[in-house]
PDB file of N, CA and C in Angstrom:
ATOM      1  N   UNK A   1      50.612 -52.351  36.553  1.00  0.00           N
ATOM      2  CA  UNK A   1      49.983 -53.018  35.427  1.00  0.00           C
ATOM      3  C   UNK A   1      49.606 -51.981  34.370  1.00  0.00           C
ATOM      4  N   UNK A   2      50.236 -52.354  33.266  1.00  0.00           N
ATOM      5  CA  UNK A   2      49.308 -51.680  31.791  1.00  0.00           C
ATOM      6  C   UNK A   2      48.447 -51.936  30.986  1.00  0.00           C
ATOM      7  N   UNK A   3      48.097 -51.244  30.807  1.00  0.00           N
ATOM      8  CA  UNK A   3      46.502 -51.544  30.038  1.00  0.00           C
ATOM      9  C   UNK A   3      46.393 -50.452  28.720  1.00  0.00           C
ATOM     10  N   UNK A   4      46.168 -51.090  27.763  1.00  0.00           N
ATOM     11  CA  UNK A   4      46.029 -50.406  26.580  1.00  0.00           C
ATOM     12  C   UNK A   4      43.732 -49.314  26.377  1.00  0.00           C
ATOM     13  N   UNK A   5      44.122 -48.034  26.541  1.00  0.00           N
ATOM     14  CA  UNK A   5      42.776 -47.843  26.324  1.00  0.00           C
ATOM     15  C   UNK A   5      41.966 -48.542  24.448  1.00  0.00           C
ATOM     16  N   UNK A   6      40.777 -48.810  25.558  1.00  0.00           N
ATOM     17  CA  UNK A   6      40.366 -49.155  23.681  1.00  0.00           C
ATOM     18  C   UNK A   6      39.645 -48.440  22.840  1.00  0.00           C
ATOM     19  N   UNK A   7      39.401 -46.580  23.228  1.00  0.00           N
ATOM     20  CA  UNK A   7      39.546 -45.752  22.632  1.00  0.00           C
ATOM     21  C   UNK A   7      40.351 -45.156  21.698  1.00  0.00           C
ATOM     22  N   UNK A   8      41.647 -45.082  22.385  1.00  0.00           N
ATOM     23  CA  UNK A   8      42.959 -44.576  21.385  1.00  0.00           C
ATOM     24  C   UNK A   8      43.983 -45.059  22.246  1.00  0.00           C
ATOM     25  N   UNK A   9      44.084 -46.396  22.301  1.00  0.00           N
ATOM     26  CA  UNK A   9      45.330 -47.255  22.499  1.00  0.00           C
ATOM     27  C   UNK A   9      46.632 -46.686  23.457  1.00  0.00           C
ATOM     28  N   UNK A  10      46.316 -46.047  23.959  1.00  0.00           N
ATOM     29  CA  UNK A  10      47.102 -45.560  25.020  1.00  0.00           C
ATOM     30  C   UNK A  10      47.778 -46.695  25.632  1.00  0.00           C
ATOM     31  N   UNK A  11      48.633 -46.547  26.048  1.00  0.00           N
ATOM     32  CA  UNK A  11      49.119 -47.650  27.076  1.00  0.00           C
ATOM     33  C   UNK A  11      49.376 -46.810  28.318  1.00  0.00           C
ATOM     34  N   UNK A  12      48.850 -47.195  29.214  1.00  0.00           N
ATOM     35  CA  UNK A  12      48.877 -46.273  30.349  1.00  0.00           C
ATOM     36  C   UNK A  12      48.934 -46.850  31.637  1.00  0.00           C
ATOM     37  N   UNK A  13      49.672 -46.854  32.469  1.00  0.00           N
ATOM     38  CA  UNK A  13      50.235 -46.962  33.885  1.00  0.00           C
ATOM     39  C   UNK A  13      48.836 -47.039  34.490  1.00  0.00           C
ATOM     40  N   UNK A  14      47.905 -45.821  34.506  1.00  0.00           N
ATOM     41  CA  UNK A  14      46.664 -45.844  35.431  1.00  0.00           C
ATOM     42  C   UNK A  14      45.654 -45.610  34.768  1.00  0.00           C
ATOM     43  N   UNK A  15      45.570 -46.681  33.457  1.00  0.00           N
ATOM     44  CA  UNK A  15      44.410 -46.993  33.055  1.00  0.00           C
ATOM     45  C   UNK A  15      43.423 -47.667  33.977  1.00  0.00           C
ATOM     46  N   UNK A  16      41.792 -47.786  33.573  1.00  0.00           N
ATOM     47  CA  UNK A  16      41.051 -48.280  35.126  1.00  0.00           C
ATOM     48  C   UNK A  16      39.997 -49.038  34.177  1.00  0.00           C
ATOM     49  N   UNK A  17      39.237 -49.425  34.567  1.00  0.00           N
ATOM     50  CA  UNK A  17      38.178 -50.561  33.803  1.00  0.00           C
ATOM     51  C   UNK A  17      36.754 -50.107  34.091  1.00  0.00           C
ATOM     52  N   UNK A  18      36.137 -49.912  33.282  1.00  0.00           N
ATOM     53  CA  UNK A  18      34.391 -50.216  33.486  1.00  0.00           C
ATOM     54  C   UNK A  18      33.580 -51.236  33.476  1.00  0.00           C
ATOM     55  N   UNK A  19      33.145 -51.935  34.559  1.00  0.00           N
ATOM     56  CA  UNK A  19      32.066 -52.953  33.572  1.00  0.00           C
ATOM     57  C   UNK A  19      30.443 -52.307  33.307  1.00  0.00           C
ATOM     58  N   UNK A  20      30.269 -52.605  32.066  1.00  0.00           N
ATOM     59  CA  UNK A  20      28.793 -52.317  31.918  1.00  0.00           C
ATOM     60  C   UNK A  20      27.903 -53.591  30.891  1.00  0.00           C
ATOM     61  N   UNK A  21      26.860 -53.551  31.738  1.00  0.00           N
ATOM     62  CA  UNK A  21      26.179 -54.524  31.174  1.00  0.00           C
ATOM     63  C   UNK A  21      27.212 -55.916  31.160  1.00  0.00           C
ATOM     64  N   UNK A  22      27.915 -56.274  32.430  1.00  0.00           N
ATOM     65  CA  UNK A  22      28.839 -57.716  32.161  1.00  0.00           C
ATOM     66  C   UNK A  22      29.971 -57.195  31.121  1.00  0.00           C
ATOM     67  N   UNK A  23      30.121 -56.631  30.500  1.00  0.00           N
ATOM     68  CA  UNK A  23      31.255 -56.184  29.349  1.00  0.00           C
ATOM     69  C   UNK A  23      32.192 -55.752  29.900  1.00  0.00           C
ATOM     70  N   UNK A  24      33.567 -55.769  29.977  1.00  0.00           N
ATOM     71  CA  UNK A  24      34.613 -54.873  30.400  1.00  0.00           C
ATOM     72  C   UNK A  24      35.360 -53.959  29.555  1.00  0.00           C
ATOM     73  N   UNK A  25      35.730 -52.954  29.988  1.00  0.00           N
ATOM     74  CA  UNK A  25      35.862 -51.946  29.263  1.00  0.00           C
ATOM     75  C   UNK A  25      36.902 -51.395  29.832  1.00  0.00           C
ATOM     76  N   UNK A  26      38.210 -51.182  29.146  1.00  0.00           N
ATOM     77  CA  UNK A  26      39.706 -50.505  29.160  1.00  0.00           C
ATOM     78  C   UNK A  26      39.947 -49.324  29.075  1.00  0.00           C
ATOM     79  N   UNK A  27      40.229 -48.106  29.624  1.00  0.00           N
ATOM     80  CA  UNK A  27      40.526 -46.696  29.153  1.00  0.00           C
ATOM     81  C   UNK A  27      41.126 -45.970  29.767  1.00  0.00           C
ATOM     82  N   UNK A  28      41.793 -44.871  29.473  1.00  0.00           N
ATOM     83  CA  UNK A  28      43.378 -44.317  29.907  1.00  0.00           C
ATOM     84  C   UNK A  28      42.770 -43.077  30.587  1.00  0.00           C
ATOM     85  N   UNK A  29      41.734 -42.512  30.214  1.00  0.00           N
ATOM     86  CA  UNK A  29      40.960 -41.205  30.696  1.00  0.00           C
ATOM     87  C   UNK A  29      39.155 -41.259  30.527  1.00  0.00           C
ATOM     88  N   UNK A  30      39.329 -40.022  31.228  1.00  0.00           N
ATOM     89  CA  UNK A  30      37.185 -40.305  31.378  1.00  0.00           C
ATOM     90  C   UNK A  30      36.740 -39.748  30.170  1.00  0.00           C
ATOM     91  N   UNK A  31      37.104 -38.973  29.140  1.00  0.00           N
ATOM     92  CA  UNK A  31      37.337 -38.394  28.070  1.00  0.00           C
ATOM     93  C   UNK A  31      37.024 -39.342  27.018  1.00  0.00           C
ATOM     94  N   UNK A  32      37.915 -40.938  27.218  1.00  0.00           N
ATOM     95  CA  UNK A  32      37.620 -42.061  26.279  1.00  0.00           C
ATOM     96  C   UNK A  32      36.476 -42.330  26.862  1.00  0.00           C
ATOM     97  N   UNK A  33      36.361 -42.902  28.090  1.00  0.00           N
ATOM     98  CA  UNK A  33      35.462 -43.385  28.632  1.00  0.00           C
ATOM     99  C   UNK A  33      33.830 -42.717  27.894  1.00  0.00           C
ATOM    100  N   UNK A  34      33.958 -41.767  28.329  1.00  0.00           N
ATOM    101  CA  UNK A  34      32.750 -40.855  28.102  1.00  0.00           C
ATOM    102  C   UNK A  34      32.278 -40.965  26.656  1.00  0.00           C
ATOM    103  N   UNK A  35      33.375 -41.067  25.913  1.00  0.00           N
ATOM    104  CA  UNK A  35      33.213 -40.684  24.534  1.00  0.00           C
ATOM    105  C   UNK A  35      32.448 -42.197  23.685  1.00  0.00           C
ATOM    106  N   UNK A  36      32.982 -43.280  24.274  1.00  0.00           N
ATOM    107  CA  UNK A  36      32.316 -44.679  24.249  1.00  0.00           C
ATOM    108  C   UNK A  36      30.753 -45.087  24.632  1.00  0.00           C
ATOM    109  N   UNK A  37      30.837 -44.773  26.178  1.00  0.00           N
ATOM    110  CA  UNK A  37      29.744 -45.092  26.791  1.00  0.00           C
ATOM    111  C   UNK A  37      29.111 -44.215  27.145  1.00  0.00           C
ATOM    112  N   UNK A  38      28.807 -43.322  26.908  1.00  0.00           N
ATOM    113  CA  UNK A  38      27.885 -42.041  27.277  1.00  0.00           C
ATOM    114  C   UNK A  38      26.658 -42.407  26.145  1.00  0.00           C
ATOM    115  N   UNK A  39      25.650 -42.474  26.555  1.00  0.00           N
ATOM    116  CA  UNK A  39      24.100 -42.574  25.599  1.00  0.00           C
ATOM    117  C   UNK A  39      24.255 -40.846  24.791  1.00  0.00           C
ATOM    118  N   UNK A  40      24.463 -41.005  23.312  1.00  0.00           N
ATOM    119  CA  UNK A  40      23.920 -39.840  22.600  1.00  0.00           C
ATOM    120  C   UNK A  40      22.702 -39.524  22.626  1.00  0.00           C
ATOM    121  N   UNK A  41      22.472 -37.892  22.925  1.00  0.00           N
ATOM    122  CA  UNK A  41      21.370 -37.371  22.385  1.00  0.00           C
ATOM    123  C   UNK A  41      20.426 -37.897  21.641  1.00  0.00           C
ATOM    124  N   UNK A  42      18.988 -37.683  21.638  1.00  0.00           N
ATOM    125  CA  UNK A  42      18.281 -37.898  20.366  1.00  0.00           C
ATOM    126  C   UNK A  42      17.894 -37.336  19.297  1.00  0.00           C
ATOM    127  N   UNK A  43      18.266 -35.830  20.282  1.00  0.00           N
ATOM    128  CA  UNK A  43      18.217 -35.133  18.735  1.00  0.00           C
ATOM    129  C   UNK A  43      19.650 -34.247  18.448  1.00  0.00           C
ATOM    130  N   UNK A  44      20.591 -34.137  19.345  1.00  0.00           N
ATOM    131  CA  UNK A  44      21.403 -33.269  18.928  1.00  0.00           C
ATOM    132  C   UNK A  44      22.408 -34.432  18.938  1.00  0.00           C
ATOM    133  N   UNK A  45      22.605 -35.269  19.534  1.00  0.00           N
ATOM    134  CA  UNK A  45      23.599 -36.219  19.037  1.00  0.00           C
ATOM    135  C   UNK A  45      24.770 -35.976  20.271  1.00  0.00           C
ATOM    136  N   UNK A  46      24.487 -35.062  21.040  1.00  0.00           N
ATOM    137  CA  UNK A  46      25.540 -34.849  21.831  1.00  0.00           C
ATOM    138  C   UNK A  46      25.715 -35.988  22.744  1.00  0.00           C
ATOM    139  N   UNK A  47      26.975 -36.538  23.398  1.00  0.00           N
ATOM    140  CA  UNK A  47      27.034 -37.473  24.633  1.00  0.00           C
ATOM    141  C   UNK A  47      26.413 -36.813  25.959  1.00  0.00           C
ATOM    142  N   UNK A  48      25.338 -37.541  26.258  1.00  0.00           N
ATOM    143  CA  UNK A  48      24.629 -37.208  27.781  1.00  0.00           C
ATOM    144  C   UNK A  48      26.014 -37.581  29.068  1.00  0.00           C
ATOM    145  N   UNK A  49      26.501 -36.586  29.595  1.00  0.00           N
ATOM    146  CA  UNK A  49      27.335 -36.882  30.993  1.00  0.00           C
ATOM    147  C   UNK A  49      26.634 -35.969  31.984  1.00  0.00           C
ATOM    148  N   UNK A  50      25.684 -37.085  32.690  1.00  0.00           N
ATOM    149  CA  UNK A  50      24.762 -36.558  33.950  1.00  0.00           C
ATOM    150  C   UNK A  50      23.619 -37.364  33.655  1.00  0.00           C
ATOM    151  N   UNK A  51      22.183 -36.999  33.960  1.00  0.00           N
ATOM    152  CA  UNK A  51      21.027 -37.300  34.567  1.00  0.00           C
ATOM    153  C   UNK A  51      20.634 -37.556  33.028  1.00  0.00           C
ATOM    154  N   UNK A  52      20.582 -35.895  32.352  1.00  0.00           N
ATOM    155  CA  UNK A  52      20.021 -35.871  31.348  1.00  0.00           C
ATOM    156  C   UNK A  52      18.564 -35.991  31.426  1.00  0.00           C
ATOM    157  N   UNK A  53      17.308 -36.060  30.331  1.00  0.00           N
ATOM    158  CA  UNK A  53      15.995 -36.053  30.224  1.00  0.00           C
ATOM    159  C   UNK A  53      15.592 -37.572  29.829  1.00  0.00           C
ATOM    160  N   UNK A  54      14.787 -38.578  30.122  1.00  0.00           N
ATOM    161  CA  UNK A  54      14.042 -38.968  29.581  1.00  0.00           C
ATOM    162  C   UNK A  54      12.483 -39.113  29.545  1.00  0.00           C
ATOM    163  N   UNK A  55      11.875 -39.499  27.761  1.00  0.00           N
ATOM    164  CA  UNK A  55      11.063 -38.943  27.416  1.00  0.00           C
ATOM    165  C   UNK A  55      10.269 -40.245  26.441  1.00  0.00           C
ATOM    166  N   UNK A  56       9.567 -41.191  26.777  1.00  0.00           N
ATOM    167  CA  UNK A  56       9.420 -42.069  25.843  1.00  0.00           C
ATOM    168  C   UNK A  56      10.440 -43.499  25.420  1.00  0.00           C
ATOM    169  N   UNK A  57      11.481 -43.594  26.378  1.00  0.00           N
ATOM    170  CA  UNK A  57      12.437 -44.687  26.206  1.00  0.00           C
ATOM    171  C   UNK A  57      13.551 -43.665  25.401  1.00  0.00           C
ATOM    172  N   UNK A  58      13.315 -42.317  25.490  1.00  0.00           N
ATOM    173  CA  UNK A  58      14.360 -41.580  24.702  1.00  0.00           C
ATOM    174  C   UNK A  58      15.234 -40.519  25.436  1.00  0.00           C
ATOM    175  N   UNK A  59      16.596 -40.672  25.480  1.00  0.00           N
ATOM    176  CA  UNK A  59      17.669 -40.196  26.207  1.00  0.00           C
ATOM    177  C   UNK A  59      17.623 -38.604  25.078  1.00  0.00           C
ATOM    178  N   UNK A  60      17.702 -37.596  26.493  1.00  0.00           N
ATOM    179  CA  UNK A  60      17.958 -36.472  25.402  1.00  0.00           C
ATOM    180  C   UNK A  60      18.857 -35.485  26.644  1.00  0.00           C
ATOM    181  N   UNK A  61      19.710 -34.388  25.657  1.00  0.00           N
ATOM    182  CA  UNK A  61      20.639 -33.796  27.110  1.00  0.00           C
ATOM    183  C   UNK A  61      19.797 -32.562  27.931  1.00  0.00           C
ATOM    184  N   UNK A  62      18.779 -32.207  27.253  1.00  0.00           N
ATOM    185  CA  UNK A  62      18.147 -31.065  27.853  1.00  0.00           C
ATOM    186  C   UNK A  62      16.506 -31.447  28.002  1.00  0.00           C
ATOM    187  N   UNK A  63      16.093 -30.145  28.363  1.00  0.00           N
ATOM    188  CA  UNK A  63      14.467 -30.035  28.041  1.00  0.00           C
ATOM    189  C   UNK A  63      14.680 -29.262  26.712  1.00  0.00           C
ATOM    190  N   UNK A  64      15.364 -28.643  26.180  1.00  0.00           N
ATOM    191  CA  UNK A  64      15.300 -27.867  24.863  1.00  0.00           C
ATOM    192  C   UNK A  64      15.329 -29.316  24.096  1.00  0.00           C
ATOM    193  N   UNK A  65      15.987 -29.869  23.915  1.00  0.00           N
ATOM    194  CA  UNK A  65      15.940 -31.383  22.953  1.00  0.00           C
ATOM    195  C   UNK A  65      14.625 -32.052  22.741  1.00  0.00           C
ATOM    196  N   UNK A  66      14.359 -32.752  24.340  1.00  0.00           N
ATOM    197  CA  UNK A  66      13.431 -33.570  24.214  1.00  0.00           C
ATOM    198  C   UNK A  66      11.543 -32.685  24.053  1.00  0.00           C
ATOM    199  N   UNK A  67      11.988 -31.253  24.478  1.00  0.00           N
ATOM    200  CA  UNK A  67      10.386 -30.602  23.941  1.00  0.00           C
ATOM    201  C   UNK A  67      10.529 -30.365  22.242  1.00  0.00           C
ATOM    202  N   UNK A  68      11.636 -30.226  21.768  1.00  0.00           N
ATOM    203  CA  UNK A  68      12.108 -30.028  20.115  1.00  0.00           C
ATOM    204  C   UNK A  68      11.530 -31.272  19.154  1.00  0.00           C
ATOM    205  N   UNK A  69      11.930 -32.689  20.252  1.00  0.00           N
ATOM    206  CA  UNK A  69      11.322 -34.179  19.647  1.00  0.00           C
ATOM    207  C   UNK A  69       9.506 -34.043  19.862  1.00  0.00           C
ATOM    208  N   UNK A  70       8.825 -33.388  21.007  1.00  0.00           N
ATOM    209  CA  UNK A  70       7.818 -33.740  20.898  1.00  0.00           C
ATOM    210  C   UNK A  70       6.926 -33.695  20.068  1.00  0.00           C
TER     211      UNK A  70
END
């Protein structure tokens, strides 16, 4: 089966699916994946991939970030 990513339209043999939040989600690599659904930073904007900090209902990738917001 093919599946088009809905990052950058790939059509790909071993594309795989996410659901989040009930939503389904199409993508050819973890690269799209990541780049979609990864929560940005709050202050640097970067995509959080891991644990990451939170601080107030606020996603941040470090302790350098979220002590920078305080």
């Amino acid at each position: 089966m093919k599946a088009n990513c809905e990052v950058c339209g790939n059509d790909y043999a071993r594309a795989f699916e996410i659901v989040l939040g009930g939503e389904r989600h199409v993508f050819d690599c973890f690269e799209c994946a990541i780049h979609l659904l990864a929560p940005p930073c709050e202050d640097c904007g970067c995509r959080i991939v891991g644990h990451g900090i939170e601080r107030d209902d606020r996603m941040y990738c470090s302790n350098h970030c979220a002590s920078r917001a305080a």
